[in-house]
Protein backbone atom coordinates (compact mmCIF):
# COMPACT_ATOMS: atom_id res chain seq x y z
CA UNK A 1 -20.30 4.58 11.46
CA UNK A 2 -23.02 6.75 9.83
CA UNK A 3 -26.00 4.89 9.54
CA UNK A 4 -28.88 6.08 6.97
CA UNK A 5 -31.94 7.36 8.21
CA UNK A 6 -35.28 5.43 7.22
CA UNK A 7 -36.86 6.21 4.27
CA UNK A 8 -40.77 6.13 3.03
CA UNK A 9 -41.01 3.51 -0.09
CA UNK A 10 -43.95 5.91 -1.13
CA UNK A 11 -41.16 8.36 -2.17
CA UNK A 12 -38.48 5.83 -2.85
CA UNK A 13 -40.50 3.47 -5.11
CA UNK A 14 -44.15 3.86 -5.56
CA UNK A 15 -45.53 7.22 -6.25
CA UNK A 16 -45.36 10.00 -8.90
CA UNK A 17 -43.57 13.27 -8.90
CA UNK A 18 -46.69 14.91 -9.85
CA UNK A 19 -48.49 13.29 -6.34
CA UNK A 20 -45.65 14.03 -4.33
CA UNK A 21 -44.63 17.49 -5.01
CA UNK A 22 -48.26 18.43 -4.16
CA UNK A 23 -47.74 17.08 -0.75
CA UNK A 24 -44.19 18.26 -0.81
CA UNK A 25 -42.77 21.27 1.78
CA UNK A 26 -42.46 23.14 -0.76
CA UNK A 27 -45.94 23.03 -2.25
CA UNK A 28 -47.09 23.23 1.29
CA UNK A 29 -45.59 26.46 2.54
CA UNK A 30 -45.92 28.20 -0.76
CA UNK A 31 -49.78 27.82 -0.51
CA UNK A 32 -49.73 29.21 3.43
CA UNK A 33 -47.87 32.44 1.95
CA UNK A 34 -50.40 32.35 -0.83
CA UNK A 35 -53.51 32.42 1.60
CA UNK A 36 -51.33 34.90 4.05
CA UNK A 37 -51.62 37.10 0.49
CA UNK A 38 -55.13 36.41 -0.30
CA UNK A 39 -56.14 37.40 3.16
CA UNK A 40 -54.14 40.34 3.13
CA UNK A 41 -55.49 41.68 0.02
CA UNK A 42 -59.57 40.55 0.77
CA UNK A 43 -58.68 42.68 4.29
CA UNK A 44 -57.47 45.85 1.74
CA UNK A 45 -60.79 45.20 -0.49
CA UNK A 46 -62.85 45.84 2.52
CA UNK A 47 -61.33 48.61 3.88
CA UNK A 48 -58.04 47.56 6.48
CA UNK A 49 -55.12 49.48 6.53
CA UNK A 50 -53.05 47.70 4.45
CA UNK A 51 -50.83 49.27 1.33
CA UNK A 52 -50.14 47.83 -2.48
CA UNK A 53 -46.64 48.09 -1.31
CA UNK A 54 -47.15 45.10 1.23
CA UNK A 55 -49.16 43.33 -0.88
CA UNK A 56 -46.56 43.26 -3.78
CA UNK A 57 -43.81 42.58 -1.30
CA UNK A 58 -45.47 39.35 0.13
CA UNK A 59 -46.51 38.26 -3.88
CA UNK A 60 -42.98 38.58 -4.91
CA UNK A 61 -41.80 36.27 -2.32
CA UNK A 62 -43.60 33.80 -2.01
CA UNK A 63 -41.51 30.85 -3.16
CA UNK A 64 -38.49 32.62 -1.41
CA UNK A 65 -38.79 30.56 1.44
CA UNK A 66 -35.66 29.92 3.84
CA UNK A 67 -36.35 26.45 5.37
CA UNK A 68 -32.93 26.41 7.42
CA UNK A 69 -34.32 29.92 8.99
CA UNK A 70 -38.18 28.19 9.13
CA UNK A 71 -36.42 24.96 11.54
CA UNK A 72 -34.83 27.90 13.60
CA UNK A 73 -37.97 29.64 14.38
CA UNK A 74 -39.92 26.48 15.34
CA UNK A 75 -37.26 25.32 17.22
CA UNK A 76 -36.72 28.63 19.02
CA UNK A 77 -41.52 29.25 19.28
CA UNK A 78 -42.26 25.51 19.19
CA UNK A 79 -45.30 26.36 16.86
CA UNK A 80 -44.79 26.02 12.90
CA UNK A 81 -47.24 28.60 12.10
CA UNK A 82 -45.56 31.12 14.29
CA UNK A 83 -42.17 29.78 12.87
CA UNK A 84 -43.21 30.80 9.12
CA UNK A 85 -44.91 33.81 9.79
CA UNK A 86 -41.49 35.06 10.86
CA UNK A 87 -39.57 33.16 8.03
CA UNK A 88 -42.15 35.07 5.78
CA UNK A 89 -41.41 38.45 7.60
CA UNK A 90 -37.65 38.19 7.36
CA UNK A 91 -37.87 38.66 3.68
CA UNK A 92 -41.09 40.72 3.36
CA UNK A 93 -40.19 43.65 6.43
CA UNK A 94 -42.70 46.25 5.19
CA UNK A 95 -46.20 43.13 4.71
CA UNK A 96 -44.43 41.58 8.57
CA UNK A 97 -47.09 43.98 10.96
CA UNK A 98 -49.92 42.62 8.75
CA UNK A 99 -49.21 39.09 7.77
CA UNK A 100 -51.54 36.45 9.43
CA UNK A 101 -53.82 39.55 10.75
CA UNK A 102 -56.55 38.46 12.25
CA UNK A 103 -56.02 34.68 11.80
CA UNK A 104 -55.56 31.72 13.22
CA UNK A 105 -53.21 29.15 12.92
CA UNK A 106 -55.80 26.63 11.11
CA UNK A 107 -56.73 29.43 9.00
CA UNK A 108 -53.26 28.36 6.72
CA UNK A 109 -52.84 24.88 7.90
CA UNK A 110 -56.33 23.68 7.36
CA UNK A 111 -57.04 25.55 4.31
CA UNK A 112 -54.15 24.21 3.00
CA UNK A 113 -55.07 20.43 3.75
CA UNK A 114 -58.43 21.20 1.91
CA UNK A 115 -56.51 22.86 -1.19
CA UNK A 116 -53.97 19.85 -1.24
CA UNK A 117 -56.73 17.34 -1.15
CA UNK A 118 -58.80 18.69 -3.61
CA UNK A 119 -56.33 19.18 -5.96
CA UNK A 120 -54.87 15.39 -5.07
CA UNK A 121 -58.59 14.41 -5.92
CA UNK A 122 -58.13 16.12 -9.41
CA UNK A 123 -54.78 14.21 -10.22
CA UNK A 124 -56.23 11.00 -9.33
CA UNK A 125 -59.55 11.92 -11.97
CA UNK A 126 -57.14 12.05 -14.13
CA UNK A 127 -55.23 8.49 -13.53
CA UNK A 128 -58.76 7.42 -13.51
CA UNK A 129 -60.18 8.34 -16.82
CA UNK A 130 -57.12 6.84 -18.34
CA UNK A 131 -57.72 3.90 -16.43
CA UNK A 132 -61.13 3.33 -17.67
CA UNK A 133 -59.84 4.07 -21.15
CA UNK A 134 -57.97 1.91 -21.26
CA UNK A 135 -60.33 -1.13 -19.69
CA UNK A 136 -62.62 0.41 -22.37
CA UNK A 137 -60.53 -0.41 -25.08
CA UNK A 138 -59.69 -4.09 -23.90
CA UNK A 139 -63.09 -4.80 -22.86
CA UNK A 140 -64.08 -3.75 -26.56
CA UNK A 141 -61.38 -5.74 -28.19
CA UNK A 142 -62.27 -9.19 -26.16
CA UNK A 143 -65.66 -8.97 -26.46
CA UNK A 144 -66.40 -11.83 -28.33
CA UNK A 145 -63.93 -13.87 -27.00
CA UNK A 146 -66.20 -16.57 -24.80
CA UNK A 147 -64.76 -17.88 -21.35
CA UNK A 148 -65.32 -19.35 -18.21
CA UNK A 149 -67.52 -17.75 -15.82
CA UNK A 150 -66.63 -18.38 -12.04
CA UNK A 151 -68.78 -18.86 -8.95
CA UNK A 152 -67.18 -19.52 -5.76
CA UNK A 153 -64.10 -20.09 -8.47
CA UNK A 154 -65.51 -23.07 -10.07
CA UNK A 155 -66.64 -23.31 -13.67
CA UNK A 156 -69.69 -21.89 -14.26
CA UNK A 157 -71.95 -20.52 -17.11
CA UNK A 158 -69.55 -18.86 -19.83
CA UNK A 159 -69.13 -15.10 -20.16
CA UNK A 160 -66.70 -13.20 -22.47
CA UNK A 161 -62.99 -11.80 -21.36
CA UNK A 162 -64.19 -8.06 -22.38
CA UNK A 163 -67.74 -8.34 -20.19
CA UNK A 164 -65.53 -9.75 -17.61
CA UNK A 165 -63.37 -6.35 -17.74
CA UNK A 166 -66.61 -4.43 -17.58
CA UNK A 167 -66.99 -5.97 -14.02
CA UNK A 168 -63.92 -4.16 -13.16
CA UNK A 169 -64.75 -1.10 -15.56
CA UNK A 170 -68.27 -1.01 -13.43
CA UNK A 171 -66.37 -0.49 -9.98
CA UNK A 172 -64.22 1.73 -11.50
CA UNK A 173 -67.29 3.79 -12.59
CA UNK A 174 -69.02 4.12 -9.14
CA UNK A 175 -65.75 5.18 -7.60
CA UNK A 176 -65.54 7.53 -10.48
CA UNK A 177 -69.16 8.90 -9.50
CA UNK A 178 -68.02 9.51 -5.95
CA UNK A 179 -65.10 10.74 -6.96
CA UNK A 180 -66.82 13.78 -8.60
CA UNK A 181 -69.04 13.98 -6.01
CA UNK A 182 -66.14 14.89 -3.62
CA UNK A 183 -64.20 17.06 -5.57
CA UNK A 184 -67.91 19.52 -6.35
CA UNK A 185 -68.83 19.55 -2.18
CA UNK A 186 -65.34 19.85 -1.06
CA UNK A 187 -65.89 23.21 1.38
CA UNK A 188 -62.99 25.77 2.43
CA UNK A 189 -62.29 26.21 6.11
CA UNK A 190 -62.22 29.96 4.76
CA UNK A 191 -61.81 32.81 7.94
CA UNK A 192 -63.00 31.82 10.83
CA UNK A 193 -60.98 32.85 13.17
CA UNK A 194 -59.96 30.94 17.04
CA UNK A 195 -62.44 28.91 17.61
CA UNK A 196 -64.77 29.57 14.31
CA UNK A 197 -66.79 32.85 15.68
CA UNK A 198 -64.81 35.26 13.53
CA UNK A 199 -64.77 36.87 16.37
CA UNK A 200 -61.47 38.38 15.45
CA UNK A 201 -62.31 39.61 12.08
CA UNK A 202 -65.45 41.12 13.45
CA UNK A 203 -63.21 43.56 16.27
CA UNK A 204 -60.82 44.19 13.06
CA UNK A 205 -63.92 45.65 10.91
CA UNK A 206 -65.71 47.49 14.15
CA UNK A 207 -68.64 45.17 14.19
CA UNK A 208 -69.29 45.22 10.44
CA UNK A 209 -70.94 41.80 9.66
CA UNK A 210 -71.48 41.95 6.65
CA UNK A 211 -67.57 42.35 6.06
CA UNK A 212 -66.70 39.70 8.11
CA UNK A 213 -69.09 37.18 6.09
CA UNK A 214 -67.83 39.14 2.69
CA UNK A 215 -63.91 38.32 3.54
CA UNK A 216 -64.80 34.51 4.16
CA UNK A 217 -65.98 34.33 0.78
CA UNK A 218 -63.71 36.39 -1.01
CA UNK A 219 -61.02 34.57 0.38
CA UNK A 220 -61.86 30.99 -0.44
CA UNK A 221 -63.20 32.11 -4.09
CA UNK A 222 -59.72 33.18 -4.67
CA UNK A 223 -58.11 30.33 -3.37
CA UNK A 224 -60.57 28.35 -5.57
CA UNK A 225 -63.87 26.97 -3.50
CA UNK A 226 -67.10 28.36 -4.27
CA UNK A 227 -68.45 26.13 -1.26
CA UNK A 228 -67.17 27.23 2.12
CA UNK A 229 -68.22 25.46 5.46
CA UNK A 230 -70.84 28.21 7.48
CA UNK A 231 -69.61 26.22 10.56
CA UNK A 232 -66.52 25.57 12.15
CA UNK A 233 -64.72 25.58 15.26
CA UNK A 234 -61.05 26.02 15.26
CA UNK A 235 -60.58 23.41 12.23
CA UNK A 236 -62.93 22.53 9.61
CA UNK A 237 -65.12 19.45 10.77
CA UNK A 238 -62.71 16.27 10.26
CA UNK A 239 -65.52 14.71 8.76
CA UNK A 240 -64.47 15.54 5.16
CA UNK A 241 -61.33 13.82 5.88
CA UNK A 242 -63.65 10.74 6.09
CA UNK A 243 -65.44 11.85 2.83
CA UNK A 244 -62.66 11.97 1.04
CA UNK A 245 -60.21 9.16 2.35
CA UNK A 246 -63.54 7.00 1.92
CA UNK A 247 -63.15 7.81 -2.09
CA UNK A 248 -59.55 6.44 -1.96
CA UNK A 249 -60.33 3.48 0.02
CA UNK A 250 -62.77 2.94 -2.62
CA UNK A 251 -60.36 2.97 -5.17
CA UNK A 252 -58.30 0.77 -3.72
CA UNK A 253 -61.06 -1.83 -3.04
CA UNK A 254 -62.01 -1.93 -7.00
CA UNK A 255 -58.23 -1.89 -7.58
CA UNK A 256 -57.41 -4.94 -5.30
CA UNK A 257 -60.80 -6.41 -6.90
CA UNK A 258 -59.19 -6.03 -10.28
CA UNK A 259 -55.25 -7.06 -9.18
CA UNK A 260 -56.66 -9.98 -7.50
CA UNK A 261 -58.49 -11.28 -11.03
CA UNK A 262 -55.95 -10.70 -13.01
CA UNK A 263 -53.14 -12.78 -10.45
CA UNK A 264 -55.98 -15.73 -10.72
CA UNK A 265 -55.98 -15.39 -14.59
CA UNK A 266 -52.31 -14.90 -14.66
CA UNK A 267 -52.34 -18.53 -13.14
CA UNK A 268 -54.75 -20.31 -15.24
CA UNK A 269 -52.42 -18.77 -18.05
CA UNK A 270 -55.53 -17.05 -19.60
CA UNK A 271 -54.48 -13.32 -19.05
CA UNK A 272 -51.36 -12.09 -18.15
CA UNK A 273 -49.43 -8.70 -16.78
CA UNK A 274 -47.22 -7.24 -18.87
CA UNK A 275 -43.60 -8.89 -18.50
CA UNK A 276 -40.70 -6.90 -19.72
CA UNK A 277 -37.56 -8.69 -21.64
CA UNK A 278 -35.03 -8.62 -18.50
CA UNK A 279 -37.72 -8.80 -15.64
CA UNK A 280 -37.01 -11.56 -13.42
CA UNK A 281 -39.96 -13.31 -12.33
CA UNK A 282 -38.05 -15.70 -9.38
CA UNK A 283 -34.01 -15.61 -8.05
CA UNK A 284 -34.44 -19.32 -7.93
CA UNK A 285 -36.67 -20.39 -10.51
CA UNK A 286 -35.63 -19.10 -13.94
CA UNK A 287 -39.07 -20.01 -15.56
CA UNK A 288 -41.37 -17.93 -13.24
CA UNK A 289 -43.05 -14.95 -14.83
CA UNK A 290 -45.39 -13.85 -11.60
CA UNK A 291 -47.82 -11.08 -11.30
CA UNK A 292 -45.82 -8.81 -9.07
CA UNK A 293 -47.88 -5.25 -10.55
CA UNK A 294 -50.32 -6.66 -10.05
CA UNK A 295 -49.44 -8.38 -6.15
CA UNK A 296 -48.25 -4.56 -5.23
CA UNK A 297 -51.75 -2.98 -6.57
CA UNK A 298 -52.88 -5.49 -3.74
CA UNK A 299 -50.40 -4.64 -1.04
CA UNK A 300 -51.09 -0.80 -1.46
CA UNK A 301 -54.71 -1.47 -1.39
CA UNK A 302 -55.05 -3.00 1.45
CA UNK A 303 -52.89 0.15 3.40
CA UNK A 304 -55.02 2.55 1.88
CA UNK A 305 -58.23 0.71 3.05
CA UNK A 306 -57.18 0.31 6.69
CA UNK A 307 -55.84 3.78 6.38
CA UNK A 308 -58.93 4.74 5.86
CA UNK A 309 -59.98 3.70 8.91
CA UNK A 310 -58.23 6.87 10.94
CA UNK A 311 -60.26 9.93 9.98
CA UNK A 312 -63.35 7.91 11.51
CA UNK A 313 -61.69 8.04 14.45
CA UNK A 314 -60.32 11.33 14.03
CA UNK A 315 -63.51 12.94 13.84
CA UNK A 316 -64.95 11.13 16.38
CA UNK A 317 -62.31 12.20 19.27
CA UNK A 318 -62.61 15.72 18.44
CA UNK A 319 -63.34 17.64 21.29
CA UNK A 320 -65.79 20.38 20.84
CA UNK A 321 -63.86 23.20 18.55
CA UNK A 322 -60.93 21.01 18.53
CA UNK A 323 -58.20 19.05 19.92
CA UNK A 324 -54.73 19.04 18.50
CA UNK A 325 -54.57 14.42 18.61
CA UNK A 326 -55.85 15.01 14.85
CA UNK A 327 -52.60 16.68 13.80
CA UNK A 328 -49.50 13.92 13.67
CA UNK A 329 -52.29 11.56 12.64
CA UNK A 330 -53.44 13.84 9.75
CA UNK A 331 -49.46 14.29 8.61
CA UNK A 332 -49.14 10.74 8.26
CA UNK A 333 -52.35 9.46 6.37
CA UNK A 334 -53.99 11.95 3.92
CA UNK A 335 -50.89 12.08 2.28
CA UNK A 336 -49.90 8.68 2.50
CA UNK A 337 -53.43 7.72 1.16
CA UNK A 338 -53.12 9.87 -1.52
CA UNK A 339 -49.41 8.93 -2.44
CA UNK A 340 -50.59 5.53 -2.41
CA UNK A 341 -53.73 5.53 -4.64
CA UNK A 342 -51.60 7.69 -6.70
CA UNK A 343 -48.70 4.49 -7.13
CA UNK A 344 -52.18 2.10 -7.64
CA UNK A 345 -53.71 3.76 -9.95
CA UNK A 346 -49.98 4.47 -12.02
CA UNK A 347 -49.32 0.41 -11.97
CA UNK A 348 -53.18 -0.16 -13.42
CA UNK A 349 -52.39 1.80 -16.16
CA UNK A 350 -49.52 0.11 -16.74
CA UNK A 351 -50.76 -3.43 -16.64
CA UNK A 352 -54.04 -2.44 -18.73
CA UNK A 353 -51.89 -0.82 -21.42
CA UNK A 354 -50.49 -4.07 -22.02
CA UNK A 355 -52.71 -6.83 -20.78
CA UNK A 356 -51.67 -10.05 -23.00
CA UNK A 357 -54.84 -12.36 -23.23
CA UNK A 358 -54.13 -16.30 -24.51
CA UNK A 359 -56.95 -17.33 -26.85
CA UNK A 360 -56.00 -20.92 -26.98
CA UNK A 361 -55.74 -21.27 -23.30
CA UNK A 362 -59.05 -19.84 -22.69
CA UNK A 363 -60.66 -21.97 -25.89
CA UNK A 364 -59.17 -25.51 -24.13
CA UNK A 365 -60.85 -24.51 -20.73
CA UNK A 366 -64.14 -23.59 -22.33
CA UNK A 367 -63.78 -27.08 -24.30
CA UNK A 368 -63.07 -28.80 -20.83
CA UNK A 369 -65.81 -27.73 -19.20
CA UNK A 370 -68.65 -26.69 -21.92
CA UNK A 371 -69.32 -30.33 -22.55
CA UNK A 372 -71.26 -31.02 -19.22
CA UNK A 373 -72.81 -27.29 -19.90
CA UNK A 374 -74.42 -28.33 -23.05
CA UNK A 375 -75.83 -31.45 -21.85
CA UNK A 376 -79.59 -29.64 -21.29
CA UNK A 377 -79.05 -28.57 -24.60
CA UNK A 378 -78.47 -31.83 -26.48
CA UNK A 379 -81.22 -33.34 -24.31
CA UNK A 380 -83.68 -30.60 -26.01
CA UNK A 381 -82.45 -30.78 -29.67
CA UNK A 382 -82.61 -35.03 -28.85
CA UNK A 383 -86.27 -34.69 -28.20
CA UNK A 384 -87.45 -32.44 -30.69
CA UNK A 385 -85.73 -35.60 -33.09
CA UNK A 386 -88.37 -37.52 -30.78
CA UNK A 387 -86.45 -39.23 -28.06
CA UNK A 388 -87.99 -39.62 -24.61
CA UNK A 389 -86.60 -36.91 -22.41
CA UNK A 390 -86.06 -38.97 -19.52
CA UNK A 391 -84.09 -41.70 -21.44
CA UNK A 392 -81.95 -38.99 -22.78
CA UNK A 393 -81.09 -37.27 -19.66
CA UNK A 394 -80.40 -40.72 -17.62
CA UNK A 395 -78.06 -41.54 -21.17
CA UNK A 396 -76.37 -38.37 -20.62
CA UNK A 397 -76.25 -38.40 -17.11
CA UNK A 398 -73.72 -41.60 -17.06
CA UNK A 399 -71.75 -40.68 -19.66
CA UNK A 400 -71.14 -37.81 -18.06
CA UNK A 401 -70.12 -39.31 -14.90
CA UNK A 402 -67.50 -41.56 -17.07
CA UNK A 403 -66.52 -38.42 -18.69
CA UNK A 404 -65.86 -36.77 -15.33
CA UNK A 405 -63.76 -40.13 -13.71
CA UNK A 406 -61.42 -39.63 -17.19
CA UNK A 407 -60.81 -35.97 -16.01
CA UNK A 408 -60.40 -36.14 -12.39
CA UNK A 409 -59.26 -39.45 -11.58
CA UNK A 410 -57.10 -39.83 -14.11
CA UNK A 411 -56.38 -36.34 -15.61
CA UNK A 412 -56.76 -37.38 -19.39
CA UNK A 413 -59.17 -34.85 -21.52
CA UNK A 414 -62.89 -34.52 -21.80
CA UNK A 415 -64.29 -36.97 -23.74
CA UNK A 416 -67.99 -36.30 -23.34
CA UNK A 417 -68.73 -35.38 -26.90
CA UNK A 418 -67.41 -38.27 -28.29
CA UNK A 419 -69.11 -40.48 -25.86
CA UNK A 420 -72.61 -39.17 -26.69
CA UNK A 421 -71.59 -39.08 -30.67
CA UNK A 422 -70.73 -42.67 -30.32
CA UNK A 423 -73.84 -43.42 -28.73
CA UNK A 424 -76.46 -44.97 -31.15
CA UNK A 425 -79.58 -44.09 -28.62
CA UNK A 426 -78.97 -40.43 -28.69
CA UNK A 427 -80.88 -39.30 -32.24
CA UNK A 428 -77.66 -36.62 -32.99
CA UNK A 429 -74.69 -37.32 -35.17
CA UNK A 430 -71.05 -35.57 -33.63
CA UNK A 431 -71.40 -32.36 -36.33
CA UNK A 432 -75.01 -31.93 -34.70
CA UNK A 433 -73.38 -32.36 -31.38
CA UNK A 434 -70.73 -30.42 -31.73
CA UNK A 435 -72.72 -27.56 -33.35
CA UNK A 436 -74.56 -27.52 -30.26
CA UNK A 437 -71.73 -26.89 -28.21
CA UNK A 438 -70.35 -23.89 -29.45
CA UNK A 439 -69.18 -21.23 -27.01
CA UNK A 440 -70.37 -18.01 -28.62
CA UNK A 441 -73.98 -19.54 -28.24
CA UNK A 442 -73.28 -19.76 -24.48
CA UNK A 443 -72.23 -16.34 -23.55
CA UNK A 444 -76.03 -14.73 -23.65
CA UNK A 445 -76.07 -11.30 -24.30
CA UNK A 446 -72.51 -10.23 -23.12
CA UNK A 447 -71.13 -8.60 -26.41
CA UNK A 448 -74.11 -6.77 -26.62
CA UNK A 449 -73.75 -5.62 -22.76
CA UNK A 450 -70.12 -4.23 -23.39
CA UNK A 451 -71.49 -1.88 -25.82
CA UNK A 452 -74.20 -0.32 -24.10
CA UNK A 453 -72.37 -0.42 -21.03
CA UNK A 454 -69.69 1.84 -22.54
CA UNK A 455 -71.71 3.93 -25.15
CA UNK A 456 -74.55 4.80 -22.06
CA UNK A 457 -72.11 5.36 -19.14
CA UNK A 458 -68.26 5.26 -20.22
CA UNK A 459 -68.14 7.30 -23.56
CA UNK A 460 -69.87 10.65 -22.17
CA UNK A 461 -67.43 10.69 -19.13
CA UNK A 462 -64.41 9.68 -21.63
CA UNK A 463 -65.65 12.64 -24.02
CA UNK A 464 -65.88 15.09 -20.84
CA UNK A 465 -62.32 14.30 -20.10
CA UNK A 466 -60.56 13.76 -23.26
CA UNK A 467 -58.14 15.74 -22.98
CA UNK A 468 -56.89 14.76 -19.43
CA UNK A 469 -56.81 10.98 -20.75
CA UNK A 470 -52.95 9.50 -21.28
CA UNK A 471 -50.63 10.27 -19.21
CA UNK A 472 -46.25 8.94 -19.09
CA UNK A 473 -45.77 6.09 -16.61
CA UNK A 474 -42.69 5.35 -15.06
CA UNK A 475 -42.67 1.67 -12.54
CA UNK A 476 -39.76 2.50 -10.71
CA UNK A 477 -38.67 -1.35 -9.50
């Protein structure tokens, strides 16, 4: 019996076709033949040997690429540079004498990793500014609406559900910054030859310097860096792997922030995930609508942040110009990382598009707990009717206690309001009380903070990407 080989869920089930073509073979192999032709035609620029002929052969073939031949070759040279360079040659015999002249193997396999990730970086900007679109949008819609704050997750002073979304929108925002930050200081590898002395190069162009250093930065501006490392040794410096897997782990931190309110909400019954007409929340229990976006944002967060954890150590065991540990490890997490933020940041644009908030369920918590919130209140307005302060708070004080026993010892409802409207030492009648104790009076100035929030730091970065905001979502399972 044939038994079927294992599968990654980040293909399967998670991420999107966009994410995982760029980190496909395909995608991969196609950019090494791309940088084999932007090498060959910098090295024609500047004076090498090398005819329009070759050039034109190698262009026109480029996605011609004969993968059964390719597994051949590495098989037969047990080196996948080596393997493709022939692959490449097979169909381009006049450009074979001068493909990979001069060059290393890292010159197309690092190069490529730095293309790939900056390009990953760009399609999760995008995901991004939708993202915060769309927590714009909600955050302005439920701004007025007042609700529990939570310390430690107990009751505390009220808030509204759209400043609450800012708290998310805020993260968001800071990952966005560093974000940007990576994508502008992102350097090529660019030609550096064995073991980053361009040594190579500099026999190939008879000592000419000033070539050498030209053809590094003719290359990398056509393969789209303006900012190319000045030092390398074999690789480019793992360090930017850190750099830039720290972004994603950052993403994924605000993201499992996020997941993790919204699962909490989702059981106070105050906010909830979308919850399509046939999902099934539980096989056993038919009334169970659970959170389960929202769970997976959190289960793919949590890889991506102790994935992040392996280009630290990367770097760190690198050997002087290099040692070849960083490779498998390298295969396995930038694009997993990337795949993964990719599937987060799909499933938070999926919940936020349809994020179903329950006004009456957040009103009857605010009412259950406001009561002992407003006490200081009442105590003020009852003094400036003349009471004695002290009397008033030691008045309060027990029938807030009672109030409390009715609530926790024997779950009936709040009944502190009517306790202290029905008592004839407190100078207030219940429409005085209860005028006092009305939530929008309680949530400070958190309206007014979603709308500078978004018009000072959202709107500008909304208007900058406009047109990259929206995208089709498709939640596989």
């Amino acid at each position: 019996m044939e038994y079927q080989t294992y599968v990654n869920p980040l293909t399967e089930r998670y991420a999107s076709k966009e994410m995982m073509y760029l980190f496909s073979p395909f995608k991969k192999f196609t950019t090494w033949r791309k940088l084999w032709v932007a090498l060959a035609e910098s090295e024609k620029e500047l004076g090498l040997n090398i005819t329009d002929e070759q050039i034109e052969e190698m262009k026109a073939n480029i996605e011609n690429i004969d993968f059964e031949y390719a597994k051949e070759m590495e098989k037969k040279f047990r080196h996948d540079v080596m393997a493709h360079v022939h692959t490449f040659g097979k169909v381009c015999p006049d450009a074979m004498p001068i493909i990979h002249l001069g060059a290393t193997s890292a010159y197309v396999g690092d190069n490529t990793d730095l293309i790939q990730m900056k390009e990953g970086l760009k399609i999760i900007r995008k995901q991004l500014v939708t993202l915060m679109a769309n927590l714009k949008r909600f955050a302005l819609e439920n701004k007025d609406i007042p609700t529990l704050g939570f310390t430690h997750f107990q009751p505390a002073q009220l808030t509204t559900v759209g400043k609450r979304a800012c708290l998310w929108l805020q993260d968001f925002l800071l990952d966005f910054e560093e974000l940007e930050f990576v994508i502008e200081n992102l350097k090529f590898r660019g030609v550096k030859g064995t073991t980053g002395t361009q040594a190579s190069f500099l026999a190939l162009f008879n000592g000419d310097h000033n070539k050498v250093k030209e053809l590094d930065k003719i290359v990398s501006q056509k393969m789209g860096f303006a900012k190319v490392l000045k030092i390398t040794g074999q690789t480019y410096t793992r360090k930017q792997d850190s750099s830039v897997l720290k972004v994603l782990a950052g993403i994924a931190e605000s993201a499992h922030k996020m997941a993790t309110d919204i699962r909490l909400l989702q059981n106070l019954k105050e906010v909830e995930e979308p919850f399509e007409k046939s999902q099934i929340g539980s096989s056993a229990m038919a009334y169970k609508r659970n959170p389960m976006r929202s769970e997976r944002v959190c289960s793919l967060a949590r890889y991506v942040i102790t994935n992040s954890l392996n280009p630290f150590f990367t770097h760190a065991t690198q050997w002087f110009e290099r040692t070849l540990d960083d490779s498998a490890n390298k295969r396995i997490v930038i694009p997993e990382s990337f795949l993964s933020v990719d599937a987060i940041l799909q499933l938070l644009v999926n919940i936020t598009d349809g994020l179903v908030v329950y006004k009456k369920m957040i009103e009857k918590h605010v009412m259950d707990e406001l009561p002992f919130m407003a006490t200081e209140n009442i105590i003020m307005e009852a003094v400036k009717r003349g009471a004695d302060r002290q009397k008033m708070h030691e008045i309060i004080r027990v029938h807030s206690m009672e109030a409390g026993k009715v609530v926790k010892m024997e779950g009936g409802e709040n009944d502190l309001l009517d306790r202290l409207a029905s008592d004839e030492r407190i100078p207030l009648n219940e429409e005085e009380i209860r005028k006092i104790v009305n939530p929008e009076d309680f949530v400070g100035r958190a309206p007014e903070q979603v709308d500078e929030f978004i018009s000072e730091e959202i709107d500008k970065i909304l208007e900058r990407y406009k047109d990259q905001i929206g995208f089709e979502v498709e939640i596989k399972v």
